[in-house]
Protein backbone atom coordinates (compact mmCIF):
# COMPACT_ATOMS: atom_id res chain seq x y z
CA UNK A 1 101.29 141.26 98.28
CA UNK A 2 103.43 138.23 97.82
CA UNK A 3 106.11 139.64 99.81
CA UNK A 4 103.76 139.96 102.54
CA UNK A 5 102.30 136.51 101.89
CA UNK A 6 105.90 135.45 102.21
CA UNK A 7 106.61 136.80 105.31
CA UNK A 8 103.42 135.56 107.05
CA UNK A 9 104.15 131.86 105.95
CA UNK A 10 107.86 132.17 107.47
CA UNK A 11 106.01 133.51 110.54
CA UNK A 12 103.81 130.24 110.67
CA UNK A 13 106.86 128.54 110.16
CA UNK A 14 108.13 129.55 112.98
CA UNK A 15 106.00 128.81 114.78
CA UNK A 16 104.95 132.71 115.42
CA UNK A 17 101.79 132.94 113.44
CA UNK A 18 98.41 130.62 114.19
CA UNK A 19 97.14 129.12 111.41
CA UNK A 20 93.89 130.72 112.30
CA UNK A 21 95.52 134.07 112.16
CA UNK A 22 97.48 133.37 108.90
CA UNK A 23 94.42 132.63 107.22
CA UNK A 24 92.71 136.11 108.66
CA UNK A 25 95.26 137.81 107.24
CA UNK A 26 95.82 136.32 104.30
CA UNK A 27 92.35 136.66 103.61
CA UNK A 28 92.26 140.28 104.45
CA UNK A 29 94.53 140.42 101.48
CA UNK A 30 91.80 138.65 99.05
CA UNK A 31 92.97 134.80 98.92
CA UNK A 32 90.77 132.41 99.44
CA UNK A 33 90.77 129.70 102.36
CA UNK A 34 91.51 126.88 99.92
CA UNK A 35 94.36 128.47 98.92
CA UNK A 36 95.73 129.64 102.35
CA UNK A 37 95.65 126.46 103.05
CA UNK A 38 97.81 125.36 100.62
CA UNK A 39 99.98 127.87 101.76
CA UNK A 40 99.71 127.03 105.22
CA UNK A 41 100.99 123.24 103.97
CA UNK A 42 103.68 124.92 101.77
CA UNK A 43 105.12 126.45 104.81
CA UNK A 44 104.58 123.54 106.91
CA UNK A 45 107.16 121.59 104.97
CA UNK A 46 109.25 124.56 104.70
CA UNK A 47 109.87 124.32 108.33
CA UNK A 48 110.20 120.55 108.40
CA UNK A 49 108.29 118.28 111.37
CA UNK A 50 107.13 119.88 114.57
CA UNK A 51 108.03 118.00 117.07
CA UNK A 52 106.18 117.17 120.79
CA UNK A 53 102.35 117.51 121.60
CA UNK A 54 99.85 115.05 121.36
CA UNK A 55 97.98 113.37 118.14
CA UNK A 56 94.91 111.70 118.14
CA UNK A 57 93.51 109.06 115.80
CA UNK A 58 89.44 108.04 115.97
CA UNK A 59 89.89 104.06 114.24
CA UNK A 60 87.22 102.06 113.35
CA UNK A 61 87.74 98.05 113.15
CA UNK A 62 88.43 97.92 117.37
CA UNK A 63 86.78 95.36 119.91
CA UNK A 64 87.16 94.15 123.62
CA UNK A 65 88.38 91.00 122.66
CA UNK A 66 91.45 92.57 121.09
CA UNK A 67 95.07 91.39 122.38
CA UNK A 68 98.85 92.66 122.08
CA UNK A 69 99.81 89.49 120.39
CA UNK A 70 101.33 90.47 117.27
CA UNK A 71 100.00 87.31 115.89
CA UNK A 72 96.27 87.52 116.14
CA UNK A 73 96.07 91.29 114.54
CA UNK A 74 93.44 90.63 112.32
CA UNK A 75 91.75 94.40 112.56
CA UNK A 76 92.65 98.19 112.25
CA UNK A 77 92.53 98.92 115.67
CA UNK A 78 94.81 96.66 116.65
CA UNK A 79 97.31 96.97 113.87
CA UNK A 80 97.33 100.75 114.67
CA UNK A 81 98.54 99.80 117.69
CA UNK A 82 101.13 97.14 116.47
CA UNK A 83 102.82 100.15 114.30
CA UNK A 84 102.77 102.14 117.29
CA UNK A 85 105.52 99.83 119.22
CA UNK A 86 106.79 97.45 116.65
CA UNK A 87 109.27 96.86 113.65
CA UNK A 88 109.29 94.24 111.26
CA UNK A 89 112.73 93.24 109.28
CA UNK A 90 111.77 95.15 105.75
CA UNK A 91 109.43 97.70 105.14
CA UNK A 92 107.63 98.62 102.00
CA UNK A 93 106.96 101.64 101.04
CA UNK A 94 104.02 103.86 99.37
CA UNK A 95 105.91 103.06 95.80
CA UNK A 96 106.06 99.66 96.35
CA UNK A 97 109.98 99.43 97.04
CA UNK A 98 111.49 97.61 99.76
CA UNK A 99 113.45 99.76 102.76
CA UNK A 100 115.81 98.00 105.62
CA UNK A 101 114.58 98.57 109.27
CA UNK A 102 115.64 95.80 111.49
CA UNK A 103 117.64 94.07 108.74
CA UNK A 104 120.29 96.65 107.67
CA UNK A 105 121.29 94.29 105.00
CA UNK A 106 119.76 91.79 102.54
CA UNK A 107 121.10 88.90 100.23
CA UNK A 108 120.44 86.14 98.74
CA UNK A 109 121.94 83.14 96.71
CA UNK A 110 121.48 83.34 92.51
CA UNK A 111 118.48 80.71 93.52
CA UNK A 112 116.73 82.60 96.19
CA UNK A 113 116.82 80.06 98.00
CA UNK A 114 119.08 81.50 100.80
CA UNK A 115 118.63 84.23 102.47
CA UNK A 116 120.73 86.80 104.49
CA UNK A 117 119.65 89.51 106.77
CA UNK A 118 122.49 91.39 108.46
CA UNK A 119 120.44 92.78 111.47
CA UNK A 120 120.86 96.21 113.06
CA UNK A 121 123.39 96.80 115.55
CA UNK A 122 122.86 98.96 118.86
CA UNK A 123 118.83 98.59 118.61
CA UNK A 124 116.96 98.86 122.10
CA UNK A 125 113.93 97.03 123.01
CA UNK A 126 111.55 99.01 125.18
CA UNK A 127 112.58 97.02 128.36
CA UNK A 128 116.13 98.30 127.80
CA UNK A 129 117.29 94.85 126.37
CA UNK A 130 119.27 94.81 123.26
CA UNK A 131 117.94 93.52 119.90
CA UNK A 132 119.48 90.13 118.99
CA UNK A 133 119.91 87.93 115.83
CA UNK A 134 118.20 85.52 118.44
CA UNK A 135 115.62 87.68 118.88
CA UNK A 136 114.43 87.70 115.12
CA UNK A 137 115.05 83.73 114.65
CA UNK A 138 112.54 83.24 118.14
CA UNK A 139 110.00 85.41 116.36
CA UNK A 140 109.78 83.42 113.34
CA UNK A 141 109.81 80.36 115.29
CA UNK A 142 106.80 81.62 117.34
CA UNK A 143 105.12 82.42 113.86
CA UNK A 144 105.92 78.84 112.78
CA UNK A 145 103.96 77.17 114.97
CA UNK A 146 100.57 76.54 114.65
CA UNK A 147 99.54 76.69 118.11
CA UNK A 148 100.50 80.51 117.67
CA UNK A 149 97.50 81.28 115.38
CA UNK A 150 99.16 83.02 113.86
CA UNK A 151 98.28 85.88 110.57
CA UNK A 152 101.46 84.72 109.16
CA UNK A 153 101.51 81.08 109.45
CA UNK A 154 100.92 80.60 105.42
CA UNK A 155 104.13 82.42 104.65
CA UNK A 156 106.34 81.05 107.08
CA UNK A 157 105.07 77.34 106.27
CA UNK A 158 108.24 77.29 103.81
CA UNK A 159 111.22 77.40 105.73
CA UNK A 160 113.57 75.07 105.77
CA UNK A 161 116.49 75.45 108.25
CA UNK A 162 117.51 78.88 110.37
CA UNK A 163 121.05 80.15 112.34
CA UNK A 164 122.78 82.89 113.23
CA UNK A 165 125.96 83.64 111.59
CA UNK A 166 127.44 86.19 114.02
CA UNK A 167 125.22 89.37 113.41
CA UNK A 168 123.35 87.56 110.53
CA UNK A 169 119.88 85.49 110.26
CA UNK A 170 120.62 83.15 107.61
CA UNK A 171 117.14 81.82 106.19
CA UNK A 172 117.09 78.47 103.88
CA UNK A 173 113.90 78.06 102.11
CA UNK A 174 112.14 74.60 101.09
CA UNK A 175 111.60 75.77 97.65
CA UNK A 176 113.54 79.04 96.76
CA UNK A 177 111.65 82.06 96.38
CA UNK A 178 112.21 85.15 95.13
CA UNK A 179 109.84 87.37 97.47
CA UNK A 180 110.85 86.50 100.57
CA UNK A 181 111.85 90.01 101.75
CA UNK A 182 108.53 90.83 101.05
CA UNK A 183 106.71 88.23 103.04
CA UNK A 184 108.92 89.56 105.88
CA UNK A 185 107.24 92.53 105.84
CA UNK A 186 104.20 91.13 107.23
CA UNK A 187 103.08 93.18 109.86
CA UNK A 188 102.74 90.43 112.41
CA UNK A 189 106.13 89.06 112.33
CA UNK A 190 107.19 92.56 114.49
CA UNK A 191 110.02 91.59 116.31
CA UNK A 192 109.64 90.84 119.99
CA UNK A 193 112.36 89.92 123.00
CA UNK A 194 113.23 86.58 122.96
CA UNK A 195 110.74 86.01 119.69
CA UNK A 196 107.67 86.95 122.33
CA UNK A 197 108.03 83.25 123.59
CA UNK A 198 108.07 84.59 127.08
CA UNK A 199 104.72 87.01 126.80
CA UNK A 200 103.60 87.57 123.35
CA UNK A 201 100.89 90.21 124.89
CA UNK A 202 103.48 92.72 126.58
CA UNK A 203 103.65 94.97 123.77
CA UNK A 204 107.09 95.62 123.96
CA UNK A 205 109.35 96.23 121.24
CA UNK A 206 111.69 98.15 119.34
CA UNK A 207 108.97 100.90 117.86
CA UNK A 208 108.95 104.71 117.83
CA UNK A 209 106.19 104.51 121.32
CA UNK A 210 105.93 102.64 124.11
CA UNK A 211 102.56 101.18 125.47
CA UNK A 212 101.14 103.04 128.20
CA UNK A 213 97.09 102.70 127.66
CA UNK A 214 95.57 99.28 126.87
CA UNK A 215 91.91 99.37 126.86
CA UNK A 216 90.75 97.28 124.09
CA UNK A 217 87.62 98.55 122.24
CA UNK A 218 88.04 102.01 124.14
CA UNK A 219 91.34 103.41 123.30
CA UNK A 220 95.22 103.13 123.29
CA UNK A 221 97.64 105.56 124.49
CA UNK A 222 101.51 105.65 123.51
CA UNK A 223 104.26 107.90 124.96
CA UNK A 224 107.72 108.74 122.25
CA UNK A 225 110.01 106.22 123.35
CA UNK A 226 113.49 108.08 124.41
CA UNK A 227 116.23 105.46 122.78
CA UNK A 228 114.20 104.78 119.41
CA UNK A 229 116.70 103.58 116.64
CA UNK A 230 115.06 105.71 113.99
CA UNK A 231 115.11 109.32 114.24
CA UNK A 232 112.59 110.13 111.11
CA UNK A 233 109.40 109.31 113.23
CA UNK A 234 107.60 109.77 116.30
CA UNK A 235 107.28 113.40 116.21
CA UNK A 236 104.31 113.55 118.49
CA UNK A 237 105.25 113.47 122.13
CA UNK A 238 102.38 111.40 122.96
CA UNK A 239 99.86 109.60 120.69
CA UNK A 240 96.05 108.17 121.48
CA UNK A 241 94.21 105.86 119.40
CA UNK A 242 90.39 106.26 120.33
CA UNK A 243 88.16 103.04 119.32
CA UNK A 244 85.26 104.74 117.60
CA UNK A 245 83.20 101.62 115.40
CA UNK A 246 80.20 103.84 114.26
CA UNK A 247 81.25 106.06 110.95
CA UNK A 248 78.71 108.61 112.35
CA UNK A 249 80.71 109.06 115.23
CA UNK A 250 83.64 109.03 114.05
CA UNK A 251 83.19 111.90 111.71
CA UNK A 252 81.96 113.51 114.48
CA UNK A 253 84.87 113.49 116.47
CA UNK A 254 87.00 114.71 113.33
CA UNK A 255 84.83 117.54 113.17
CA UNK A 256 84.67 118.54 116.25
CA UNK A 257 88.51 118.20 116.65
CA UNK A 258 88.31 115.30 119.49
CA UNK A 259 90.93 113.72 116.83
CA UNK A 260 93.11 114.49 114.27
CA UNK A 261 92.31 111.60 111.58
CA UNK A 262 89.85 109.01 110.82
CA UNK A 263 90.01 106.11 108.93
CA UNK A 264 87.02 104.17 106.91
CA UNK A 265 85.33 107.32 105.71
CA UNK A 266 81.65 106.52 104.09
CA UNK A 267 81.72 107.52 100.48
CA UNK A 268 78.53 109.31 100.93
CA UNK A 269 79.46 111.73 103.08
CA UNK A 270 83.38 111.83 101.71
CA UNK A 271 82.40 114.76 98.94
CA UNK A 272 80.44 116.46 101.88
CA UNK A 273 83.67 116.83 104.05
CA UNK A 274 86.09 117.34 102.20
CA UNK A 275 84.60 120.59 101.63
CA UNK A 276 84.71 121.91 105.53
CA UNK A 277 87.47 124.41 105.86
CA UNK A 278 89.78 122.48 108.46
CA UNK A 279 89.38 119.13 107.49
CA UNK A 280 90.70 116.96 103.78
CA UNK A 281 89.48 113.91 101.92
CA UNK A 282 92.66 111.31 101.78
CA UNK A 283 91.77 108.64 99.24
CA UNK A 284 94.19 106.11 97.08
CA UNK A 285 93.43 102.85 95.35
CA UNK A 286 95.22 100.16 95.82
CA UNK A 287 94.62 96.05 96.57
CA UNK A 288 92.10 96.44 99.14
CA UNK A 289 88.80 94.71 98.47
CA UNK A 290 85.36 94.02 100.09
CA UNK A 291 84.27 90.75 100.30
CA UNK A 292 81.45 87.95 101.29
CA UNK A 293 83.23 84.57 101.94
CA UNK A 294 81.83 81.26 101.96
CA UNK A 295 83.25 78.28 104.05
CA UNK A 296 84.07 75.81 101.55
CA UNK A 297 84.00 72.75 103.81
CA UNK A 298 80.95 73.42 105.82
CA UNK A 299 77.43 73.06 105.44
CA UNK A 300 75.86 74.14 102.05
CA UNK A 301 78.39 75.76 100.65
CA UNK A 302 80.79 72.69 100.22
CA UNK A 303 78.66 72.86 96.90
CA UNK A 304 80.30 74.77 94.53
CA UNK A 305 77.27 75.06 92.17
CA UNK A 306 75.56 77.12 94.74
CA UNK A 307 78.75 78.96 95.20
CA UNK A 308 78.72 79.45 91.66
CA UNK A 309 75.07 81.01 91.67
CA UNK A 310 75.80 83.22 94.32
CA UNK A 311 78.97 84.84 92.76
CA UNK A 312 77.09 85.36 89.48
CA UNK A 313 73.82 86.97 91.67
CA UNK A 314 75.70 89.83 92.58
CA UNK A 315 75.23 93.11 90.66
CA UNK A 316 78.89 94.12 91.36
CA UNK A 317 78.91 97.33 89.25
CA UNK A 318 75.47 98.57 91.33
CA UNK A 319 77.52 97.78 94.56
CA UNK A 320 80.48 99.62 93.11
CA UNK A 321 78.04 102.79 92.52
CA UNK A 322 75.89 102.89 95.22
CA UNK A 323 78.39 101.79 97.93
CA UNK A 324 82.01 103.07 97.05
CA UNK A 325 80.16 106.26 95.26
CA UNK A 326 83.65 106.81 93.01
CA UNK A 327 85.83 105.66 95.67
CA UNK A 328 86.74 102.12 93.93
CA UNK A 329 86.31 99.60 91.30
CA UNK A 330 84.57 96.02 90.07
CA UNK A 331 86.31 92.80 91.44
CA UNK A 332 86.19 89.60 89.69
CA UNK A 333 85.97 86.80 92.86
CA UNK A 334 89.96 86.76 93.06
CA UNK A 335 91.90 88.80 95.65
CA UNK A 336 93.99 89.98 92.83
CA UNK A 337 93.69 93.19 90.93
CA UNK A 338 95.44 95.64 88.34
CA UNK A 339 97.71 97.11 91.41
CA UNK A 340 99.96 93.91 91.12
CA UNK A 341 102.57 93.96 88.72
CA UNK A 342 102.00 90.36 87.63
CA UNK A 343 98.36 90.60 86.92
CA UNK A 344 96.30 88.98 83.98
CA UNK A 345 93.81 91.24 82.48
CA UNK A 346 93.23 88.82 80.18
CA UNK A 347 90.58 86.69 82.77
CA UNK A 348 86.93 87.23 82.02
CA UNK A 349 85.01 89.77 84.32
CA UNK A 350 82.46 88.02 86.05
CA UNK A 351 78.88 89.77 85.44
CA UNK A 352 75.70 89.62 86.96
CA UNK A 353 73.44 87.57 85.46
CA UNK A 354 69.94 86.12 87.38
CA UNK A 355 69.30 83.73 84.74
CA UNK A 356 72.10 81.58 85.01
CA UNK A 357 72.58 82.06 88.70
CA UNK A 358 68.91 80.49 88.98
CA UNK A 359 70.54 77.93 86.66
CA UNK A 360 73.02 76.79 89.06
CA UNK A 361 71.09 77.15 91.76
CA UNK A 362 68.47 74.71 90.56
CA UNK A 363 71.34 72.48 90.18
CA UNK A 364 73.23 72.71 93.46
CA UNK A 365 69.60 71.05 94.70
CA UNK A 366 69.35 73.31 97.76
CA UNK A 367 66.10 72.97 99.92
CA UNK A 368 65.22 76.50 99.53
CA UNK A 369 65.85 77.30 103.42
CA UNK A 370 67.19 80.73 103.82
CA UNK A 371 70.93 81.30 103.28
CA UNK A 372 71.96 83.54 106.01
CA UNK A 373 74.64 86.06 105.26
CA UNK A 374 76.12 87.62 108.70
CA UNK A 375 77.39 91.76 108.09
CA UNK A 376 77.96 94.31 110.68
CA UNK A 377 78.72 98.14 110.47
CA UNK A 378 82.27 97.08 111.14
CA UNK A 379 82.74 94.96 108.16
CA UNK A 380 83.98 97.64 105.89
CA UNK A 381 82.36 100.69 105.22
CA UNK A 382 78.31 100.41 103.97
CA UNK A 383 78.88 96.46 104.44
CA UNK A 384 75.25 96.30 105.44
CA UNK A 385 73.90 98.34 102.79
CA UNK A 386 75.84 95.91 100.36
CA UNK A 387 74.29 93.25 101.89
CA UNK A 388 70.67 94.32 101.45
CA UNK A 389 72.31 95.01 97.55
CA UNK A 390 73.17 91.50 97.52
CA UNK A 391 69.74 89.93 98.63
CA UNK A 392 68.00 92.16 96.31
CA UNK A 393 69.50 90.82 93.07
CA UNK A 394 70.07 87.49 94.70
CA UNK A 395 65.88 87.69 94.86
CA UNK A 396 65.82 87.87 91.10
CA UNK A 397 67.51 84.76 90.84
CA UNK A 398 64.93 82.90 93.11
CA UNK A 399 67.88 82.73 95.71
CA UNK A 400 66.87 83.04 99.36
CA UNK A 401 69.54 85.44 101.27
CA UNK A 402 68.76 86.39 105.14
CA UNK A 403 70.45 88.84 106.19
CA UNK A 404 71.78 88.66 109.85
CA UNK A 405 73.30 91.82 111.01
CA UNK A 406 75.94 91.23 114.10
CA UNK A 407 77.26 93.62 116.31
CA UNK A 408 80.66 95.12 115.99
CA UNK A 409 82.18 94.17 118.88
CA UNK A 410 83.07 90.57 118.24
CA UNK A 411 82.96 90.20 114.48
CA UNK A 412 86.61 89.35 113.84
CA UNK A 413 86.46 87.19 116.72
CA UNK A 414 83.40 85.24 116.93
CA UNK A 415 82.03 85.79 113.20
CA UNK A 416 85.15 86.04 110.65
CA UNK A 417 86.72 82.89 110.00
CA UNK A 418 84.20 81.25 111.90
CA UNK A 419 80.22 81.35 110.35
CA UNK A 420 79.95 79.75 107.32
CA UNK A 421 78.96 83.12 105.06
CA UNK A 422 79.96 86.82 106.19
CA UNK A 423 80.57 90.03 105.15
CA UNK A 424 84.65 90.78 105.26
CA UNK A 425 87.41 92.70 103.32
CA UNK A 426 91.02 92.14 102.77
CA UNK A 427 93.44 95.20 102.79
CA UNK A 428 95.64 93.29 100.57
CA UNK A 429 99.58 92.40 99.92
CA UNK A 430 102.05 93.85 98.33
CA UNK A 431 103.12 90.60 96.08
CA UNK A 432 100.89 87.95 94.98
CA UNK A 433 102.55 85.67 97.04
CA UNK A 434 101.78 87.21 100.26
CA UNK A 435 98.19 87.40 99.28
CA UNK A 436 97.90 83.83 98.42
CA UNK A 437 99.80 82.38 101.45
CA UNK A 438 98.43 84.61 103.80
CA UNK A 439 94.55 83.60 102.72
CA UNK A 440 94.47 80.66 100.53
CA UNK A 441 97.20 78.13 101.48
CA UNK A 442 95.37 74.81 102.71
CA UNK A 443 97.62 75.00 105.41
CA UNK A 444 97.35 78.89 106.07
CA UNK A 445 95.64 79.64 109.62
CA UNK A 446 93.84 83.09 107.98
CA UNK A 447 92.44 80.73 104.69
CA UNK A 448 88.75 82.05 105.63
CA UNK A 449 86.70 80.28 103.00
CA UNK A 450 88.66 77.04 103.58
CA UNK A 451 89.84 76.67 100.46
CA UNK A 452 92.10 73.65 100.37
CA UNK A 453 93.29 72.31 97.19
CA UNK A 454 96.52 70.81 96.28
CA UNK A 455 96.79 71.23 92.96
CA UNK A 456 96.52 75.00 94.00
CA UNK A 457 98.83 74.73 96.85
CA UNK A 458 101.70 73.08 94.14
CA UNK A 459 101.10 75.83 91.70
CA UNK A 460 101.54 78.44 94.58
CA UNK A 461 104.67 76.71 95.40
CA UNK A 462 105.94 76.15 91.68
CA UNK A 463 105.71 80.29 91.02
CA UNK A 464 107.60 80.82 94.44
CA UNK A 465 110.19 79.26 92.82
CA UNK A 466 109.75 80.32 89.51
CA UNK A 467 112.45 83.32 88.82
CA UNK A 468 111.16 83.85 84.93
CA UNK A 469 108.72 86.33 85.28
CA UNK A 470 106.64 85.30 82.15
CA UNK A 471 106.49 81.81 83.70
CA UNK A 472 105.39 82.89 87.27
CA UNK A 473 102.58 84.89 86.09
CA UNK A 474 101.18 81.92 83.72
CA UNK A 475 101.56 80.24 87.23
CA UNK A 476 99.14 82.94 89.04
CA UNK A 477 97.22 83.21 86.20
CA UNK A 478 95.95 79.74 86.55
CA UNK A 479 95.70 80.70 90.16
CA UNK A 480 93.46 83.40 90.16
CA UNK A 481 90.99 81.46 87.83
CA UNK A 482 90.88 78.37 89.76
CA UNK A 483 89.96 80.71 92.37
CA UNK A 484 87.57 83.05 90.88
CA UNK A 485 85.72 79.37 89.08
CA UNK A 486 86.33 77.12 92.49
CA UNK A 487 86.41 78.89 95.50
CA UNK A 488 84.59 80.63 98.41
CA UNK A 489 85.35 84.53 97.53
CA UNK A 490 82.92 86.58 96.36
CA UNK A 491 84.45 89.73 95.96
CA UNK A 492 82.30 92.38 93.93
CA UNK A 493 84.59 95.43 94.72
CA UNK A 494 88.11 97.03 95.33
CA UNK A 495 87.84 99.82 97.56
CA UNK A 496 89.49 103.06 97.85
CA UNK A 497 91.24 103.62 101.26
CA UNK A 498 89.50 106.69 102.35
CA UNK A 499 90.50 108.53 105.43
CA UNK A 500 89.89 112.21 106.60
CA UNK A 501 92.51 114.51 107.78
CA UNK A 502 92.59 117.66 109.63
CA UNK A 503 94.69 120.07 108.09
CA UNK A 504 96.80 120.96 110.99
CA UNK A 505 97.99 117.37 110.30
CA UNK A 506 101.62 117.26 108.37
CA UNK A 507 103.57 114.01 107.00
CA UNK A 508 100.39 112.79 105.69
CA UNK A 509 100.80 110.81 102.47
CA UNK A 510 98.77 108.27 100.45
CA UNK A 511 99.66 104.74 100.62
CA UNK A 512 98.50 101.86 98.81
CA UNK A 513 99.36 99.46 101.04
CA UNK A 514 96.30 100.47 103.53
CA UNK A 515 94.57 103.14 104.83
CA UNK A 516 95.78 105.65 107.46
CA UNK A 517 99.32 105.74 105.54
CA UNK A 518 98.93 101.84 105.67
CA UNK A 519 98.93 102.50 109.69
CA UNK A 520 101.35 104.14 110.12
CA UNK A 521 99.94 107.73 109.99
CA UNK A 522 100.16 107.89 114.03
CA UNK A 523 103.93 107.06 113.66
CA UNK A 524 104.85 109.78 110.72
CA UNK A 525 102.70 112.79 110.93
CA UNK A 526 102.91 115.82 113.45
CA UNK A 527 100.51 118.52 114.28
CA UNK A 528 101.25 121.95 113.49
């Protein structure tokens, strides 16, 4: 029999065999469809990445207001998209190295304070122009300024001086740092012609597909760009990125095969469908985390004894149950978990306790007028059923929470980063750095609880500096408490990326740097 088994899987391989037929037969001869399906995926490696077709993605996190602009990604849709047609300097990967893209080479002085990126030679933007040293310095110029708004403005703040050294970006830092390379790899510093100075919103650049569909909140289409640099991706001939907000419909789709791959899978029906025959459960942990934020500077919650109240109202370990259902873990009201390698475990875990919430309530002296928390179905996945969570244990406490739910389309625009207390999540950063500029720099354009302190902004500069690895965690250490006492995250859980796969999809694999292979899935897998 396993000579015959053989012999079907090379056939599949080849291309000569259905997978719906290979699984007929293979059944005929008494295995089971779980295990022709591992099979199936056996051979599918075998034969190595099938190239041409068309590959389909349903995303939630997509609205009308959406733009090209590498700089205002703030969603999944959009930085589906932004994989799609762009490259950033460094990459990093699933195991949490560091891989050259646009930068072929990188050095730095003993201090870290300069930097040297010898950039790839021969690379064609998708208007036929050649990729310049210019080119990268323009785009981190255009990043620089705060008129760009943009994502990356926190981590940028710290440069010093820029040239061009023949085919070399030479970067001198303010204060040396030894994680630059990795605050390079933030996905909106994608490299654009002339820096995207001329049109930031022409989506062109040096990425595995061109642009050819732009209708935000609807859908994106992409056709294989001929010249791409980088021959290990962009196997699909054509790829489509449907906008699809509602998780109800968006299983749908998968299941009915109108796409390939979902993202933001509820946890309460992930157990359900992972057990349909064509379709698999995707899940890794990681540094995302849901999270309500409070404005700091306006209105009540300049008060950090009410802040205080509200972080210890939350039952975080009932959320963690009843809304991640397996797929996560407890936060502690810092952005900062286990999954970075200079973490303190030794920080207290915040619990839930009414009694002294109602404690610090009474002292913050608030009126009693309803506190209204914004959510929406968008926010992350059972945001609104955390919410109601959150008023119900608030409500032991004597704390008034009104919940407000908002629609989808407009959240990251008109309620994130904008109403004083909503519903949000963070997918994280690969170094604490990165996750600290990007979100809690005074000066940092994505700080969303407006958390401006300078004695926090010095000890965020003092550990970029600080090569002695002992010394630099004390440093983030005293970071993450100030935080987690001082500021305007709540953040009861860190989520699982969950997505959904159908199993005619190949070059799938988890990645803890964000869900749908950290968005790139469109990019590396191929249907079979």
């Amino acid at each position: 029999m396993n000579k015959q088994i053989e012999y079907l899987k090379s056939r599949v391989g080849a291309g000569k065999l259905s997978r719906r037929d290979f699984i007929g037969k293979v059944g005929a001869l008494g295995v089971a469809a779980a295990a022709a399906n591992v099979m199936l995926a056996d051979a599918a490696k075998a034969a190595g990445p099938t190239k041409g077709g068309m590959l389909r993605l349903g995303v939630s996190g997509g609205e009308s207001t959406n733009t090209l602009d590498p700089a205002l990604v703030a969603s999944e849709v959009p930085l589906n998209v932004l994989r799609h047609w762009g490259d950033t300097l460094v990459q990093v990967e699933a195991d949490g190295s560091l891989t050259n893209r646009l930068a072929e080479n990188v050095e730095s002085t003993a201090d870290a304070k300069t930097w040297r990126f010898d950039i790839r030679k021969g690379v064609e933007f998708h208007n036929g122009k050649t990729m310049t040293p210019d080119d990268v310095i323009k785009t981190i110029e255009r990043h620089s300024n705060e008129d760009s708004k943009s994502g990356a403005l926190g981590i940028v703040k710290g440069i010093e001086t820029m040239r061009v050294d023949g085919n070399v970006v030479e970067i001198t830092l303010e204060t040396p740092n030894a994680d630059l390379p990795y605050l390079l790899n933030d996905y909106h510093l994608v490299i654009q012609p002339n820096g995207g100075m001329d049109d930031p919103t022409a989506g062109i650049g040096t990425g595995a597909y061109t642009v050819e569909i732009n209708e935000p909140g609807i859908r994106h289409g992409f056709k294989k760009f001929a010249n791409d640099w980088d021959d290990s991706r962009g196997y699909a001939a054509e790829t489509e990125i449907l906008v699809i907000n509602d998780a109800t419909a968006r299983t749908a789709a998968l299941q009915s095969g109108q796409v390939q791959m979902i993202n933001r899978v509820d946890p309460k029906v992930a157990k359900l469908l992972d057990r349909a025959p064509n379709l698999a459960i995707r899940n890794v942990s990681g540094r995302g985390h849901y999270v309500f934020i409070m404005r700091t500077e306006t209105g009540k919650f300049v008060n950090n004894d009410l802040r205080m109240a509200l972080k210890l109202a939350i039952n975080r370990q009932e959320m963690v149950d009843k809304i991640l259902r397996g797929y996560g873990g407890v936060g502690n009201d810092m952005p900062i978990n286990a999954a970075y390698p200079l973490f303190d475990d030794t920080i207290p875990q915040r619990e839930y306790d009414p009694e002294a919430a109602a404690e610090f309530y009474k002292k913050s002296g608030h009126d009693g007028s309803p506190i209204i928390l914004r959510t929406a179905d968008g926010a992350f996945p059972g945001a609104v059923d955390a919410a109601a969570l959150f008023q119900q244990s608030a409500q032991a406490a004597g704390i008034p929470l009104e919940i407000k739910r908002e629609p989808n389309d407009g959240y990251w625009s008109e309620v994130w980063n904008k109403q004083p207390f909503c519903a949000s999540y963070w997918g994280g950063r690969p170094v604490q750095d990165q996750m600290y500029s990007t979100a809690y720099l005074s000066t940092a354009d994505w700080n969303d609880t407006e958390f401006k302190r300078p004695d926090f902004d010095a000890l965020l500069l003092a550990a970029k500096a600080e090569l002695d690895l002992v010394k630099r965690k004390d440093l983030y250490s005293q970071m993450g408490n100030m935080l987690r006492d001082e500021g305007g995250l709540i953040c009861p859980m860190f989520n699982d990326f969950v997505d959904a796969v159908a199993t005619n999809v190949e070059g799938y694999e988890e990645d803890p740097n964000g869900e749908l292979m950290n968005s790139f899935a469109g990019v590396r897998c191929w249907t079979t």
